[in-house]
Protein backbone atom coordinates (compact mmCIF):
# COMPACT_ATOMS: atom_id res chain seq x y z
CA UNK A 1 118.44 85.32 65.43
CA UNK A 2 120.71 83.17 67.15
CA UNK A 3 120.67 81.97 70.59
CA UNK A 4 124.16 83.51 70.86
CA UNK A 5 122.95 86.33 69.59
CA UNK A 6 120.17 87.21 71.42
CA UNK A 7 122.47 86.35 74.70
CA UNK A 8 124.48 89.05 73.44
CA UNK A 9 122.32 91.28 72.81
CA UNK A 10 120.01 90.78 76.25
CA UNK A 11 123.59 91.21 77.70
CA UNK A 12 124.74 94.80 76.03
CA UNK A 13 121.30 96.11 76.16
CA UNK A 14 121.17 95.25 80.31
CA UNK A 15 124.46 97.46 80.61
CA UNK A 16 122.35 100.51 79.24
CA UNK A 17 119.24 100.02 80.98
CA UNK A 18 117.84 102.43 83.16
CA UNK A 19 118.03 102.35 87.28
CA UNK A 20 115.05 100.68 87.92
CA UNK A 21 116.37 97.39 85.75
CA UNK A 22 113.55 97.04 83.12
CA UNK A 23 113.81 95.79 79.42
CA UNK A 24 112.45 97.33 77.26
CA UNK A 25 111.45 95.30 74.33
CA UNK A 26 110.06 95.95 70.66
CA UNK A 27 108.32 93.20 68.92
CA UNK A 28 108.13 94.51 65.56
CA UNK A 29 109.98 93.64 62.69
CA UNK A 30 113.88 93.56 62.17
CA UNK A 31 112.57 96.38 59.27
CA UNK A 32 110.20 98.42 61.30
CA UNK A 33 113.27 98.51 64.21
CA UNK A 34 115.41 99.81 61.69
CA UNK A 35 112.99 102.78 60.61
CA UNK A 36 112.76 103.85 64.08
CA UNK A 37 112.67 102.42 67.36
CA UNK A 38 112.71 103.20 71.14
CA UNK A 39 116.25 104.27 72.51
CA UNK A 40 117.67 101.53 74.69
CA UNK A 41 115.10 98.93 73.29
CA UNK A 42 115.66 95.31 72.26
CA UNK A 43 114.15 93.90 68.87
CA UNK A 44 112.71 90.46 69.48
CA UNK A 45 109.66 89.66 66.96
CA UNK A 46 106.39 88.99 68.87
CA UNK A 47 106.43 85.69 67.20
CA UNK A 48 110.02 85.06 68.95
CA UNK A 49 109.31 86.01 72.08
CA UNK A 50 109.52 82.97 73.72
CA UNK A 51 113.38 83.03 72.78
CA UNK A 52 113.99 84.87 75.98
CA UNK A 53 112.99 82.01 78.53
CA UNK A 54 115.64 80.93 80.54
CA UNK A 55 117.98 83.98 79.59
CA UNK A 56 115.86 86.47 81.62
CA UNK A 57 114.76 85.82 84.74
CA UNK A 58 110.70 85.71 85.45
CA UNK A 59 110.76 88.43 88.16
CA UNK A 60 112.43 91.15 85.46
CA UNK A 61 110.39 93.81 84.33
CA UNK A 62 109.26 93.96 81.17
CA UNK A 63 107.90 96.49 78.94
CA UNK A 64 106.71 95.66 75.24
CA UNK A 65 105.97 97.91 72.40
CA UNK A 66 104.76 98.04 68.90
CA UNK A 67 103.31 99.58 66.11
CA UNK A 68 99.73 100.06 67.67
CA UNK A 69 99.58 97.80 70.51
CA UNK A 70 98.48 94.71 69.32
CA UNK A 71 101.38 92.57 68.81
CA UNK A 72 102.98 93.31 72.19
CA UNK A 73 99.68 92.37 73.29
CA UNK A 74 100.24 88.63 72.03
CA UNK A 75 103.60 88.69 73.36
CA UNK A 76 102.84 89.90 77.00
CA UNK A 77 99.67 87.25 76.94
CA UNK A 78 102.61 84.58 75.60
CA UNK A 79 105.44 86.10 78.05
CA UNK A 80 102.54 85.53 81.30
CA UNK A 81 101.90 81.68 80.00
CA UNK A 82 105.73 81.41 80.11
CA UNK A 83 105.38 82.54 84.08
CA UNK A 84 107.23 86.11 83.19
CA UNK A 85 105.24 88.47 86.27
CA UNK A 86 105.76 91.85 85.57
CA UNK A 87 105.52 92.54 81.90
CA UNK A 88 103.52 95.45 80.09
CA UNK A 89 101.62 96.23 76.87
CA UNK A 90 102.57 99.91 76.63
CA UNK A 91 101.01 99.93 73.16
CA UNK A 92 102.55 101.74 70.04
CA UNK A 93 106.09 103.72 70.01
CA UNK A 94 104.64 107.13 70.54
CA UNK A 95 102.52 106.17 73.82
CA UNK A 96 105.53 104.01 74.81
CA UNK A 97 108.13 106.68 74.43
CA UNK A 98 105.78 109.13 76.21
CA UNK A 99 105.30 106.78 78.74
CA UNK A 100 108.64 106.14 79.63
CA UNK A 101 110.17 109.68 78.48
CA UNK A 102 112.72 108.12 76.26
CA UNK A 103 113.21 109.27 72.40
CA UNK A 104 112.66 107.28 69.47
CA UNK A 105 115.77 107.44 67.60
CA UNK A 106 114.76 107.83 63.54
């Protein structure tokens, strides 16, 4: 994904967050987003992560999901080297969308 891209996409997806000014982020594949996904969510790879330095600001909050828990595990440990402070493993889609009583749109 482009810089521009993501930009864009960081941009539309802050217009439709929620009141307390989160992002929610999954960091599975382009694929696995497709096949279902958290609504409101952003698709960045966990691999990618990183992309988002200096286009979100350190204080945001973050939440990060996956398949099962451990990928958004690697990218909170990478996001809290990068000095992000308030990021979250929430785990896999279902606890995440539980969590946060939002639908995963199929």
């Amino acid at each position: 994904m482009s810089n521009r891209n993501l930009v864009l996409m960081i941009l539309l997806f802050s217009i439709s967050t929620s009141a307390d000014n989160s992002l929610l982020i999954d960091v599975r594949t382009i694929n696995e987003f497709e096949s279902g996904h958290i609504e409101d969510s952003l698709n960045i790879e966990w691999q990618n992560i990183s992309s988002i330095k200096n286009k979100i600001i350190t204080d945001q909050k973050i939440y990060l999901y996956c398949r099962s828990g451990r990928r958004s595990q690697k990218a909170t440990e990478i996001l809290l080297e990068l000095g992000y402070k308030d990021v979250t493993n929430l785990g896999g889609m279902k606890e995440a969308s539980e969590v946060l009583n939002k639908k995963i749109i199929q």
